[in-house]
PDB file of N, CA and C in Angstrom:
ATOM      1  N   UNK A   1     -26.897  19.750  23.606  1.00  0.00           N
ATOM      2  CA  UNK A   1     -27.569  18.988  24.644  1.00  0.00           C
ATOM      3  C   UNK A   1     -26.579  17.964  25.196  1.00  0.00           C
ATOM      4  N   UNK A   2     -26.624  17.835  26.814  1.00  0.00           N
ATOM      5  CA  UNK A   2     -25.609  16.810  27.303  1.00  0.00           C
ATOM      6  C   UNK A   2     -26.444  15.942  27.827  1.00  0.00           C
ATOM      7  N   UNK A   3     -25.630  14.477  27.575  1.00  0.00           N
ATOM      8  CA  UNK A   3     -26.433  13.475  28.207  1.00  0.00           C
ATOM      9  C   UNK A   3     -25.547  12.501  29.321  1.00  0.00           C
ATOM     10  N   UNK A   4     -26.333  12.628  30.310  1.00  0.00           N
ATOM     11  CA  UNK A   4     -25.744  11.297  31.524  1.00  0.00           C
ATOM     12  C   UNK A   4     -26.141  10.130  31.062  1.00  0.00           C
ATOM     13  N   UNK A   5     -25.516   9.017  31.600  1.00  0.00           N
ATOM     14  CA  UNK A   5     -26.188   7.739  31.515  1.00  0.00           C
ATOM     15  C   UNK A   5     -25.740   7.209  32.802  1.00  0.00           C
ATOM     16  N   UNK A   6     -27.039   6.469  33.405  1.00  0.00           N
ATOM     17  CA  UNK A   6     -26.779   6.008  35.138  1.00  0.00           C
ATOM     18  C   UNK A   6     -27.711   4.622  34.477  1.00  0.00           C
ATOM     19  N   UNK A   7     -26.173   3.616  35.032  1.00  0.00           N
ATOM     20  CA  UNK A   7     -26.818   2.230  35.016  1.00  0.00           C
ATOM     21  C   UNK A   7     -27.400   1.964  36.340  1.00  0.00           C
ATOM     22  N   UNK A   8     -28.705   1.748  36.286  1.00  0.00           N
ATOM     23  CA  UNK A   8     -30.168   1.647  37.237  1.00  0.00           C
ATOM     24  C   UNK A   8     -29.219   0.176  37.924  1.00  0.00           C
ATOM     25  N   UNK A   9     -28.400  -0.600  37.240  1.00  0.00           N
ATOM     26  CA  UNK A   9     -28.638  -2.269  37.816  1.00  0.00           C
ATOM     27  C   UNK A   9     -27.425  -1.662  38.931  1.00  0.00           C
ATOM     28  N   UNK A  10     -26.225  -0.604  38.980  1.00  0.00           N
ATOM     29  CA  UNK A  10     -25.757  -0.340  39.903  1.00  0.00           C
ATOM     30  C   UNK A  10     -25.800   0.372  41.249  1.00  0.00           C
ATOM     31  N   UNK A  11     -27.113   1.161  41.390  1.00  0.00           N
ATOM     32  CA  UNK A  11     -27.840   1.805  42.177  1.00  0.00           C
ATOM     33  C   UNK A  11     -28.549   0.522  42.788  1.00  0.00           C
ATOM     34  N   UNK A  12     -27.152   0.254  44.267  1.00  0.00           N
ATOM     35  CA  UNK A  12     -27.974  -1.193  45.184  1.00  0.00           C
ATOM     36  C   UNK A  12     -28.360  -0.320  46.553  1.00  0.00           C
ATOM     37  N   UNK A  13     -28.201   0.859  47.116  1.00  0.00           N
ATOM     38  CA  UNK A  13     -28.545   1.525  47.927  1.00  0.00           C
ATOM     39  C   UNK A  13     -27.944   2.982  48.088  1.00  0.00           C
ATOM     40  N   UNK A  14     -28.132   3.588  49.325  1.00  0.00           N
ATOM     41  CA  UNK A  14     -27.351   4.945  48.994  1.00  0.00           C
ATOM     42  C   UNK A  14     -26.364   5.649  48.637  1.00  0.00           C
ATOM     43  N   UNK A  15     -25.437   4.441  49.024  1.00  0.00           N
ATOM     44  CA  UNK A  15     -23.725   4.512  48.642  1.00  0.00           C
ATOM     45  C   UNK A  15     -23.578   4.125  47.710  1.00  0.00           C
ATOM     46  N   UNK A  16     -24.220   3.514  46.778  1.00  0.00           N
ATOM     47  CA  UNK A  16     -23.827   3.853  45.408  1.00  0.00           C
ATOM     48  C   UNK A  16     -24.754   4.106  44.565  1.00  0.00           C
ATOM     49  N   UNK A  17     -25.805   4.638  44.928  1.00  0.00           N
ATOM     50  CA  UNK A  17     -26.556   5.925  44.184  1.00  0.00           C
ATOM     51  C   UNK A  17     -25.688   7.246  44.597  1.00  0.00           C
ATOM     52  N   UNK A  18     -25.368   7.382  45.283  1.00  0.00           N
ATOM     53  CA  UNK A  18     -24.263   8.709  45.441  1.00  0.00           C
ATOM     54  C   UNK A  18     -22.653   8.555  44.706  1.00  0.00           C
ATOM     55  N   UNK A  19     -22.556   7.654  44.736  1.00  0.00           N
ATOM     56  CA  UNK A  19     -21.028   7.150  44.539  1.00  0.00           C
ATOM     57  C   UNK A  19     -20.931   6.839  42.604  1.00  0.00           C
ATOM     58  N   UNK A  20     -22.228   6.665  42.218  1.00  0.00           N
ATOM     59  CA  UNK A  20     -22.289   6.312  40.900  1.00  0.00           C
ATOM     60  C   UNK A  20     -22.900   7.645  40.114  1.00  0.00           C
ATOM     61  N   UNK A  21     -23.805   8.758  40.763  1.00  0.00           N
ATOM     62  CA  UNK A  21     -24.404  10.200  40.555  1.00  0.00           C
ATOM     63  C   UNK A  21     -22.865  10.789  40.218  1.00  0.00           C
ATOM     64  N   UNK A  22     -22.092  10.648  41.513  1.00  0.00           N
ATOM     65  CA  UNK A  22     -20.992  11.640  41.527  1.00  0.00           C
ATOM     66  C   UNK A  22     -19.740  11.648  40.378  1.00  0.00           C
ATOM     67  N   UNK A  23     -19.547  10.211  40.201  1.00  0.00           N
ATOM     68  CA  UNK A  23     -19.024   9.539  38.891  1.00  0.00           C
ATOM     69  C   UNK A  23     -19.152   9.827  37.425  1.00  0.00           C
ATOM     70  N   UNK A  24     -20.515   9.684  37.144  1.00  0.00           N
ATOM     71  CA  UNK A  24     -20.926   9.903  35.849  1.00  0.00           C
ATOM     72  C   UNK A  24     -21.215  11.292  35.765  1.00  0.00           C
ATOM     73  N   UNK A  25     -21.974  11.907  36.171  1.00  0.00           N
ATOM     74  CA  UNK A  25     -22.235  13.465  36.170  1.00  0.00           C
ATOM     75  C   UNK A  25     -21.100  14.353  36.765  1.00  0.00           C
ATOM     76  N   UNK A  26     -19.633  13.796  37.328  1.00  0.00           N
ATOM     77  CA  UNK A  26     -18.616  14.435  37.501  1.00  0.00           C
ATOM     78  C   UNK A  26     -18.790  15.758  38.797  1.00  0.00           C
ATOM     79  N   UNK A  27     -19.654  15.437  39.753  1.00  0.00           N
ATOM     80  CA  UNK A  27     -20.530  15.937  40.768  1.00  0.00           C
ATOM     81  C   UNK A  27     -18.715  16.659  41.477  1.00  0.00           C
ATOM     82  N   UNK A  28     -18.616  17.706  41.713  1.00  0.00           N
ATOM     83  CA  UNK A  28     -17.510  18.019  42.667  1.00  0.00           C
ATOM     84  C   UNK A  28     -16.997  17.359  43.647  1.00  0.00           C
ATOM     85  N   UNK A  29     -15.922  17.358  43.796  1.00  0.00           N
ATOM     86  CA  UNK A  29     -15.216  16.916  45.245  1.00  0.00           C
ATOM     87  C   UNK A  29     -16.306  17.060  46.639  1.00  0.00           C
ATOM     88  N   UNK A  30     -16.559  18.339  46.776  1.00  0.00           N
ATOM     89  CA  UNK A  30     -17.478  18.173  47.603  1.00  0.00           C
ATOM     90  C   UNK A  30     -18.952  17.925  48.202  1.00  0.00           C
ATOM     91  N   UNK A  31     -18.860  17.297  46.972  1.00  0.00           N
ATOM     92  CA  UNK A  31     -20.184  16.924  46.737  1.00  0.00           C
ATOM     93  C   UNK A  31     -20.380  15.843  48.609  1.00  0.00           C
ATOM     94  N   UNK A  32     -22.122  16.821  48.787  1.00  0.00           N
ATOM     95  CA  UNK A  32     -22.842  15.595  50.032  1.00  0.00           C
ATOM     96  C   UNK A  32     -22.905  14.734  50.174  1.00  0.00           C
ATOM     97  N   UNK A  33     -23.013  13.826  49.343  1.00  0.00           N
ATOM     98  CA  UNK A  33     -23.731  12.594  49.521  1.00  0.00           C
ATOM     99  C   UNK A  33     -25.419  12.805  49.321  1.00  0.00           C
ATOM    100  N   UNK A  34     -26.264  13.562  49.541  1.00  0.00           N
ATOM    101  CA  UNK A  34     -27.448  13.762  50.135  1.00  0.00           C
ATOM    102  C   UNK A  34     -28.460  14.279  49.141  1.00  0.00           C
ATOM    103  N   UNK A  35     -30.025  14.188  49.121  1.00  0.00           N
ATOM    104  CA  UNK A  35     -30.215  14.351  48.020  1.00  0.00           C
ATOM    105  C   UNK A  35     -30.497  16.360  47.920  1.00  0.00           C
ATOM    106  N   UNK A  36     -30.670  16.950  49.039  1.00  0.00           N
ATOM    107  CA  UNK A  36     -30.281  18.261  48.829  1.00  0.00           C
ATOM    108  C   UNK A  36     -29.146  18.573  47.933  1.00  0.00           C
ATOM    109  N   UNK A  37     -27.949  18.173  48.128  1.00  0.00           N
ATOM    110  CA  UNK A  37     -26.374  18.248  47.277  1.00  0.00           C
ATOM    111  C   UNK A  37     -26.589  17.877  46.164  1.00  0.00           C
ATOM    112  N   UNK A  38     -27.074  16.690  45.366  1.00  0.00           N
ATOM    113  CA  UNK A  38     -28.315  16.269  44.652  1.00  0.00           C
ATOM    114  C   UNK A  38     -28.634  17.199  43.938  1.00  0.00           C
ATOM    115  N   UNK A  39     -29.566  17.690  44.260  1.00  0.00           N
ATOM    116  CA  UNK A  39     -30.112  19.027  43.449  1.00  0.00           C
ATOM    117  C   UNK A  39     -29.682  19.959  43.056  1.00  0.00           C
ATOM    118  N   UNK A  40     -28.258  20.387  43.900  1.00  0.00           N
ATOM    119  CA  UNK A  40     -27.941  21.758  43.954  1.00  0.00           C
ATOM    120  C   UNK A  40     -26.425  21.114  42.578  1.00  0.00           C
ATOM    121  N   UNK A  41     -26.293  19.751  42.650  1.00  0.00           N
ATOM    122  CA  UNK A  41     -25.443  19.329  41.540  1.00  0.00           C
ATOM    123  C   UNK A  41     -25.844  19.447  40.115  1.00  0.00           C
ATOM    124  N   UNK A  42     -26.847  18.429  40.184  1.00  0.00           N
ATOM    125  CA  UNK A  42     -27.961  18.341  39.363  1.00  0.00           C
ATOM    126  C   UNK A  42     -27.854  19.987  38.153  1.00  0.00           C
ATOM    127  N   UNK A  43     -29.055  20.799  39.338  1.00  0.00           N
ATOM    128  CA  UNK A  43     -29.589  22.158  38.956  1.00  0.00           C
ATOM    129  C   UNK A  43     -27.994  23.236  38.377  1.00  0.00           C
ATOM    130  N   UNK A  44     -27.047  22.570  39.105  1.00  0.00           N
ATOM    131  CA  UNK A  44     -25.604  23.768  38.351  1.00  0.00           C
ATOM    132  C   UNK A  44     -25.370  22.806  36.607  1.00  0.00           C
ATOM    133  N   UNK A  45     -25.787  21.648  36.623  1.00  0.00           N
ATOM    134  CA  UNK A  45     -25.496  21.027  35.255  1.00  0.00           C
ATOM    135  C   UNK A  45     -26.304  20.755  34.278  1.00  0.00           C
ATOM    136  N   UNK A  46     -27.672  22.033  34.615  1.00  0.00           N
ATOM    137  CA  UNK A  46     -28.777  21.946  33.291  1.00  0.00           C
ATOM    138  C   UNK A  46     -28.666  23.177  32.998  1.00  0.00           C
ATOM    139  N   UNK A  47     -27.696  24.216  33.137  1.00  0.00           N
ATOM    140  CA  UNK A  47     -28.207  25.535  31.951  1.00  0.00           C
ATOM    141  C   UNK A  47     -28.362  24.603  30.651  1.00  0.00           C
ATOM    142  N   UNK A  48     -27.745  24.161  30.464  1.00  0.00           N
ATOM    143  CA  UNK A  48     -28.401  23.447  29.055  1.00  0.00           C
ATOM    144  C   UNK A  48     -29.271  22.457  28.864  1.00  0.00           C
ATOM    145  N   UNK A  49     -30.131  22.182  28.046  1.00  0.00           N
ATOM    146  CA  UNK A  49     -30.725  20.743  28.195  1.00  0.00           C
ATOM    147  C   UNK A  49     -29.946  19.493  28.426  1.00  0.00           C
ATOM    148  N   UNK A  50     -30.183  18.640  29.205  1.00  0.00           N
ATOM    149  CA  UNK A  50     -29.837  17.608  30.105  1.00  0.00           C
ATOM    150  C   UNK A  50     -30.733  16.467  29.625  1.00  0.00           C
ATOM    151  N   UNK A  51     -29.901  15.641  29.594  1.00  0.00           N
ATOM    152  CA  UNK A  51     -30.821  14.250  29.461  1.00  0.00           C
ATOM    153  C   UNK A  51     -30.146  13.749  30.503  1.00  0.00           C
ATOM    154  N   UNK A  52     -30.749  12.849  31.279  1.00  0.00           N
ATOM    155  CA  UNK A  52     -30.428  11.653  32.371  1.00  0.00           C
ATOM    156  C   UNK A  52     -31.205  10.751  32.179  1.00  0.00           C
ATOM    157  N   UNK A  53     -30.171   9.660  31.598  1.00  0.00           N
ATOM    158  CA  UNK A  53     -30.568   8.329  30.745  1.00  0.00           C
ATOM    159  C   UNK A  53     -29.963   7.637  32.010  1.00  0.00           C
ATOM    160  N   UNK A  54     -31.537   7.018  32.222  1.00  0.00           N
ATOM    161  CA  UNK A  54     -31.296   5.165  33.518  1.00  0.00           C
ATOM    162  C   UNK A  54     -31.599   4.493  33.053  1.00  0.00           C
ATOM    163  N   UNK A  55     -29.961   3.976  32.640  1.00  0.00           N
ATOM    164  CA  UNK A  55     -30.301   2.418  31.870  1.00  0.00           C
ATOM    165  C   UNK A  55     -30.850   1.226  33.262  1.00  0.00           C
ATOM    166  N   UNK A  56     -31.419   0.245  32.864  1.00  0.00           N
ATOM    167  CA  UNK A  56     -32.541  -0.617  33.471  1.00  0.00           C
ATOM    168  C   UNK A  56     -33.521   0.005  34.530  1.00  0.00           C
ATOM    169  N   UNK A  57     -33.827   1.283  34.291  1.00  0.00           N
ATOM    170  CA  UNK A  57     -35.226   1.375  34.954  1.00  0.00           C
ATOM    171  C   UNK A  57     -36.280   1.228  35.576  1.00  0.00           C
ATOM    172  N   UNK A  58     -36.358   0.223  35.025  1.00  0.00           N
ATOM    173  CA  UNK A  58     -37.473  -1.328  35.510  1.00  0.00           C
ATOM    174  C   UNK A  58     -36.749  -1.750  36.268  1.00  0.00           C
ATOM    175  N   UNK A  59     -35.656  -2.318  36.225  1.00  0.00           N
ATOM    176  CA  UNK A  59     -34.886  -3.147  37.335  1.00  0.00           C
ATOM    177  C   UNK A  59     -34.948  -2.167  38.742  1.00  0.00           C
ATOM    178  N   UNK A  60     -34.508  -0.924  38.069  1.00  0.00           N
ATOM    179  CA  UNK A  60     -34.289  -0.194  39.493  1.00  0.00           C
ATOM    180  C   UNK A  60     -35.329   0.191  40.190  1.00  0.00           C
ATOM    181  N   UNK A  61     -36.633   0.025  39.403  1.00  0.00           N
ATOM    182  CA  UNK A  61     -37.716   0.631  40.063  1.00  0.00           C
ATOM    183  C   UNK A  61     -38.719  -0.916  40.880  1.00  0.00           C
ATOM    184  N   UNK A  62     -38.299  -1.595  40.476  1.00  0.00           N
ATOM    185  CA  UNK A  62     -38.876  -3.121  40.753  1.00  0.00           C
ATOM    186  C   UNK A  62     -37.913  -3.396  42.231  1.00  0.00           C
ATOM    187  N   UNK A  63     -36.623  -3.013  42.390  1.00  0.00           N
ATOM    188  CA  UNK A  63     -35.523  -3.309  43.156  1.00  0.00           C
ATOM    189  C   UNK A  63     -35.072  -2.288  44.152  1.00  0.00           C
ATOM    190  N   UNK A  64     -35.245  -1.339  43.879  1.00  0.00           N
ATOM    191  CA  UNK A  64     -34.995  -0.274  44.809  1.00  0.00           C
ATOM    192  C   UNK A  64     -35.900   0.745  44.002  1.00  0.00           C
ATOM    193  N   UNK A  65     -36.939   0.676  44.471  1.00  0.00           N
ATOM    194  CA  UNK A  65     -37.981   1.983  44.256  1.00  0.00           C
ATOM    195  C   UNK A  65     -38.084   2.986  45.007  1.00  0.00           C
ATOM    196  N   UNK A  66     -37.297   3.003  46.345  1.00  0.00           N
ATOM    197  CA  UNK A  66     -36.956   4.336  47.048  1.00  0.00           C
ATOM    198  C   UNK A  66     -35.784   5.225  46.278  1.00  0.00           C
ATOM    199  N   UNK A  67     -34.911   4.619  45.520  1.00  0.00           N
ATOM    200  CA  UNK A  67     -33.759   5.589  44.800  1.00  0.00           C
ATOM    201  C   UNK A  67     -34.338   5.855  43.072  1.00  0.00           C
ATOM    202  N   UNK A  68     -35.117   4.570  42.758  1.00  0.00           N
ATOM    203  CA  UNK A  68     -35.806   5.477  41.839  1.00  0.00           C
ATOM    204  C   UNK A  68     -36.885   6.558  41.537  1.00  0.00           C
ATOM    205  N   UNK A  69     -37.474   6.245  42.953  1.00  0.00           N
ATOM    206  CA  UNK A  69     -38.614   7.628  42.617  1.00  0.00           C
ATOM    207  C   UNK A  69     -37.793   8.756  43.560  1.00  0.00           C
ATOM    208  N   UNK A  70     -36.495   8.782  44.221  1.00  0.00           N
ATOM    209  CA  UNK A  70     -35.643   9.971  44.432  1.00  0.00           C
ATOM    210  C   UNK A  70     -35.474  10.715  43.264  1.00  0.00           C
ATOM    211  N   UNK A  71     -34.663   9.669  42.230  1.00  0.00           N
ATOM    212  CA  UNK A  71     -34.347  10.586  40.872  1.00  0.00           C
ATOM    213  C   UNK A  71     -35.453  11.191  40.255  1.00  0.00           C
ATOM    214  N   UNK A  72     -36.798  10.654  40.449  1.00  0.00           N
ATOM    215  CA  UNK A  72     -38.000  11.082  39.370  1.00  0.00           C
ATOM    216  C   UNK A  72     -38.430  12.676  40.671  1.00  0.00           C
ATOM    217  N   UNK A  73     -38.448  12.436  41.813  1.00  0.00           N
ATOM    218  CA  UNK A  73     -39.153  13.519  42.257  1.00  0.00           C
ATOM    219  C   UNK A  73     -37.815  14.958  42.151  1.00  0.00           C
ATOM    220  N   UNK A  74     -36.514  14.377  42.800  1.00  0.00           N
ATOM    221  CA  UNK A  74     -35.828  15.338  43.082  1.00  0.00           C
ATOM    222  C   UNK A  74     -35.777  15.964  41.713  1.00  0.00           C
ATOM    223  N   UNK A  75     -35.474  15.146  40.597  1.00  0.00           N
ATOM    224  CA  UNK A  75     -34.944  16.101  39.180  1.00  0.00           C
ATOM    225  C   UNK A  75     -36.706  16.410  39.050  1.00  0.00           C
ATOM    226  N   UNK A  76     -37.764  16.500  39.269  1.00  0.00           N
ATOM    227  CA  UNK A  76     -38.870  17.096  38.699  1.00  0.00           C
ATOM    228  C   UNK A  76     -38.250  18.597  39.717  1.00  0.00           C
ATOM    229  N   UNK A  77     -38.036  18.543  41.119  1.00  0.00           N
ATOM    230  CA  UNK A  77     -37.921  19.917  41.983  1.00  0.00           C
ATOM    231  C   UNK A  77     -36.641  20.603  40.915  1.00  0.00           C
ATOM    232  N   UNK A  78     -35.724  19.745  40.514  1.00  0.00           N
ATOM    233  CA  UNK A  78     -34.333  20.447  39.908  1.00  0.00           C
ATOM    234  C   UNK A  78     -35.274  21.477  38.855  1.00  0.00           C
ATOM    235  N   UNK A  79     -36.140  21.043  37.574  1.00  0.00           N
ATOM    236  CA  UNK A  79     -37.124  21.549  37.003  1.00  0.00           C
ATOM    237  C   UNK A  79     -38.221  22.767  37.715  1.00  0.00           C
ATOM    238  N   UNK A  80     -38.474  22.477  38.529  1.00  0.00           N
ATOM    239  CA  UNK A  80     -39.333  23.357  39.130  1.00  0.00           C
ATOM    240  C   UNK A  80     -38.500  24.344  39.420  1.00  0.00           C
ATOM    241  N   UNK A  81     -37.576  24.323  40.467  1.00  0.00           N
ATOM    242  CA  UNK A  81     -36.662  25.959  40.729  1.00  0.00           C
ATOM    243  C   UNK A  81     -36.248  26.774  40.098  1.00  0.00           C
ATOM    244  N   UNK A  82     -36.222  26.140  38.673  1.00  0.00           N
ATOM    245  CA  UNK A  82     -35.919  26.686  37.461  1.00  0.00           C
ATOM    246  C   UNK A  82     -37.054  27.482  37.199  1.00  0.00           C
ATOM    247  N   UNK A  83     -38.536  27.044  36.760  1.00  0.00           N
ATOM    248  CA  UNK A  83     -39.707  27.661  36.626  1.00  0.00           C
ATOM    249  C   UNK A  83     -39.423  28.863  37.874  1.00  0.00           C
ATOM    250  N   UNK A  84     -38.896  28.769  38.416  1.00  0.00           N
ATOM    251  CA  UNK A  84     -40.093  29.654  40.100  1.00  0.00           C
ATOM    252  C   UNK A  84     -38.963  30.700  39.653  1.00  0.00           C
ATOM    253  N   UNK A  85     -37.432  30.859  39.213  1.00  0.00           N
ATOM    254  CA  UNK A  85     -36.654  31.894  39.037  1.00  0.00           C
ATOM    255  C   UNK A  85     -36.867  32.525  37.517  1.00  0.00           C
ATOM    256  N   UNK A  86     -37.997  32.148  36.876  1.00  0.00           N
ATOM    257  CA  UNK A  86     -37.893  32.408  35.315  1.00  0.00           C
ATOM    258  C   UNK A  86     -37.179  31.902  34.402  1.00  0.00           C
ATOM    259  N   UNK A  87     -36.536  30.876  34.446  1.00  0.00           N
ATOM    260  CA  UNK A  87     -35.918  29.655  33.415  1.00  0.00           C
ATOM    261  C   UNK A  87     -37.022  28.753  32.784  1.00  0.00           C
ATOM    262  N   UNK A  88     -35.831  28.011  31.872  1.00  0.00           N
ATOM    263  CA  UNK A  88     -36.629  26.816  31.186  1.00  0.00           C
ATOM    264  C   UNK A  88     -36.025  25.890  32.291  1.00  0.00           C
ATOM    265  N   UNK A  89     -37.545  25.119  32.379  1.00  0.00           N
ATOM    266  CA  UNK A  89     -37.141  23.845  32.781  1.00  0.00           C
ATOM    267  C   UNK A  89     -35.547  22.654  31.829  1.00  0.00           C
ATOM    268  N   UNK A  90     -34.991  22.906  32.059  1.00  0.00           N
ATOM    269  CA  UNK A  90     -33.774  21.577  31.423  1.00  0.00           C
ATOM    270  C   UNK A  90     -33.877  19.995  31.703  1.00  0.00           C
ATOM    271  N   UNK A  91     -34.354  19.683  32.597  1.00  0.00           N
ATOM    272  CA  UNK A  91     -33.800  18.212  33.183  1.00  0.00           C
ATOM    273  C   UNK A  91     -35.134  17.214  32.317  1.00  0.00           C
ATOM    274  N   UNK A  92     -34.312  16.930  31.389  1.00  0.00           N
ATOM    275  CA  UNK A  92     -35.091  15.553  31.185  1.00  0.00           C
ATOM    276  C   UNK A  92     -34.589  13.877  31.381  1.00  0.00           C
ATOM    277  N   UNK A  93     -35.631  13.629  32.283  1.00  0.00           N
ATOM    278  CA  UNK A  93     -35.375  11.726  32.384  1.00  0.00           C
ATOM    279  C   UNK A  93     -36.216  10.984  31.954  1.00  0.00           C
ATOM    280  N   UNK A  94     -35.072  10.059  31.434  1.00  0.00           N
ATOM    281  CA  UNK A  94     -35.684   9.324  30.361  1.00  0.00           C
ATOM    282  C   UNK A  94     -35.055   7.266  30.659  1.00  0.00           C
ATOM    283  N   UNK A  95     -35.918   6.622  31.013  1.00  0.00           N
ATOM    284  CA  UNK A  95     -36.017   5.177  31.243  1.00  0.00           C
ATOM    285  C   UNK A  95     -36.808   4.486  30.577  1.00  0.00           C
ATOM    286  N   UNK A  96     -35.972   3.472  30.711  1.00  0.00           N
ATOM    287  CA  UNK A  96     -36.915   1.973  30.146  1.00  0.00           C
ATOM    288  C   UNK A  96     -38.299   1.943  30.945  1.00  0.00           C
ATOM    289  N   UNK A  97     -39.184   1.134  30.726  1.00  0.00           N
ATOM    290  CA  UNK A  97     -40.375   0.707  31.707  1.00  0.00           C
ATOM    291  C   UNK A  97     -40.248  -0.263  32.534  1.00  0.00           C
TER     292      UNK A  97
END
């Protein structure tokens, strides 16, 4: 099992929710920016179980609750495409409250 860790207190808007995704999860060179690219990053780095650990949670969801409920909906779809092709779901996230 591999685990990310995304510090929530550095996610201050899109440029570095992209800039800090691409960093820690080692997202390709060509990676979008966008949260389509997002997914399609994401979904190539769960054949295995995945943890994506957001450290301060709370902070990020109190502070920017548009990039935290990105990560909660997009990685639930990363999960779902998996179901709809006959996989296991992989992506688990996991935060503070």
């Amino acid at each position: 099992m591999q685990t990310f860790r995304i510090k929530g207190k550095r996610l201050k808007n899109w440029k570095t929710f992209h800039s800090e995704f691409k960093k820690e999860m080692n997202f390709p060179d060509y990676y979008g920016e966008n949260m389509d690219a997002w997914i399609d990053c994401v979904d190539e780095l769960t054949d295995e179980p995945t943890i994506l650990q957001i450290d301060n949670g709370k902070y990020l969801k109190e502070n920017e609750p548009e990039l935290f409920n990105a990560i909660l909906e997009c990685g639930a779809f990363v999960n779902y495409r998996k179901i709809k092709v006959g996989e296991k779901p992989n992506l688990i996230i996991a935060t503070d409250n």
